[in-house]
Protein backbone atom coordinates (compact mmCIF):
# COMPACT_ATOMS: atom_id res chain seq x y z
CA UNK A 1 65.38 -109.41 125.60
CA UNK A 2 68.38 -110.91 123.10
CA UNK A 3 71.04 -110.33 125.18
CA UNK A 4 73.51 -111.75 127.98
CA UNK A 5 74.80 -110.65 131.14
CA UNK A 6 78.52 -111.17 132.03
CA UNK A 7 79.34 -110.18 135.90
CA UNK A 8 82.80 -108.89 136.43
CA UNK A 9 84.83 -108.90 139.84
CA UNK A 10 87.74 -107.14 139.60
CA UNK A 11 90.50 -107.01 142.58
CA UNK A 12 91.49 -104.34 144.90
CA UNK A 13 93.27 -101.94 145.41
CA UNK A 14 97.06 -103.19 146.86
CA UNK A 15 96.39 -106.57 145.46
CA UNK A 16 99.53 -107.75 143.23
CA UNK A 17 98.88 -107.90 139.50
CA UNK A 18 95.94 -105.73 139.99
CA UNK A 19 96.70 -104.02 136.51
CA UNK A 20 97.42 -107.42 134.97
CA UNK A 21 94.02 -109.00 135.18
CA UNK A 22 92.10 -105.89 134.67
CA UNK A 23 93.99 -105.96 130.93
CA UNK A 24 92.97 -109.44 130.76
CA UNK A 25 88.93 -108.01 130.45
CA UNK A 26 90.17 -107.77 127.13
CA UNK A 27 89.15 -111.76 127.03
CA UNK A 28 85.66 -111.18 127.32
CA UNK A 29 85.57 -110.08 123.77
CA UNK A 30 86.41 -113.42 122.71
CA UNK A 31 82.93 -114.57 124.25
CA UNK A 32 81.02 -112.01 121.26
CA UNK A 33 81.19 -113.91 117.82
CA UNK A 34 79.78 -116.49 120.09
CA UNK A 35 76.90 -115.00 120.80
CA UNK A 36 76.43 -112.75 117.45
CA UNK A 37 72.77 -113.04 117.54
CA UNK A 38 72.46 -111.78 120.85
CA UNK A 39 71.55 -107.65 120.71
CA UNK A 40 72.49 -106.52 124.46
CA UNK A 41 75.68 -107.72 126.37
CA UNK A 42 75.16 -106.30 130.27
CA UNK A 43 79.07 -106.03 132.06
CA UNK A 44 78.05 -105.29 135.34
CA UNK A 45 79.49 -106.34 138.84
CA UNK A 46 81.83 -104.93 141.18
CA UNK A 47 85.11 -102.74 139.09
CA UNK A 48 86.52 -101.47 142.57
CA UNK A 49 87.80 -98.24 141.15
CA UNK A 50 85.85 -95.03 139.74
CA UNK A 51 85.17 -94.56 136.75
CA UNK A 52 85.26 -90.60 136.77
CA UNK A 53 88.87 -90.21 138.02
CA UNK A 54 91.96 -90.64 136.00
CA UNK A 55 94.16 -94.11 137.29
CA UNK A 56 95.54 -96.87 135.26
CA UNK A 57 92.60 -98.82 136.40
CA UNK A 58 90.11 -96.76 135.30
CA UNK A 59 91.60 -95.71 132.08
CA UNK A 60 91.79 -99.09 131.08
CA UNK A 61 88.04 -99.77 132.08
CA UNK A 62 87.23 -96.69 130.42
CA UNK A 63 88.98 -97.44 127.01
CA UNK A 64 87.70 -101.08 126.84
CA UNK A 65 83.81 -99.50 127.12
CA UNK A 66 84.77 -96.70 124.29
CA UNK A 67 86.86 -98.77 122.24
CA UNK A 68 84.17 -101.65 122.02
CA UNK A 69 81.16 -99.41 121.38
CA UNK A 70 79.28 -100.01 124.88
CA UNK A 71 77.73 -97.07 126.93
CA UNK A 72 77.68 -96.55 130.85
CA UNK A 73 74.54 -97.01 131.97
CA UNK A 74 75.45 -95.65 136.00
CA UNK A 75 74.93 -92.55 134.30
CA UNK A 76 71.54 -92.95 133.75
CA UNK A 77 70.61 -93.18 137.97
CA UNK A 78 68.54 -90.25 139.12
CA UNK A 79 70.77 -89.23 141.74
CA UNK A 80 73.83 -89.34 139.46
CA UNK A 81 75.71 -87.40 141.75
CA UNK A 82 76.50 -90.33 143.67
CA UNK A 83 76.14 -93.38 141.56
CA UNK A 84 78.11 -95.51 143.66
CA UNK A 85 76.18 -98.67 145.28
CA UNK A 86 78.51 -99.12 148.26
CA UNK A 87 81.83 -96.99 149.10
CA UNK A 88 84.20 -98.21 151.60
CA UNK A 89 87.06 -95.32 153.33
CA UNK A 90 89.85 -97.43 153.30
């Protein structure tokens, strides 16, 4: 496969500048002309917010994949009613 996989950690909940860094994702686009000949980027890792609820978080994770053409591929999961890999209460 052409392609490259970029892992993404994002922070917590209650941690300071939370919304600050997640803007920052923006930077990975600067990685792309790079690697024009590539065919499939793969942003996976650990976002620590859902993706199906409206939050700042979210909405900005949600806008980067729309705005930059990329798909969610969580969708995909045969049990999509519960997509999440691990879910912690607190």
């Amino acid at each position: 496969m052409d392609g490259w996989i970029v892992n993404v950690c994002l922070l917590c909940v209650g941690t300071a500048d939370r919304l600050f860094v997640v803007e920052e994702l923006t930077t990975l686009l600067d990685w792309i002309p790079r690697y024009y000949a590539y065919k499939v980027v793969l942003i996976g890792g650990d976002f620590n917010t859902d993706l199906d609820v409206t939050n700042p978080i979210s909405n900005l994770i949600n806008c980067f994949i729309v705005d930059n053409g990329l798909h969610r591929c969580d969708s995909l999961l045969v049990n999509a009613n519960n997509r999440c890999t691990y879910f912690n209460e607190s």
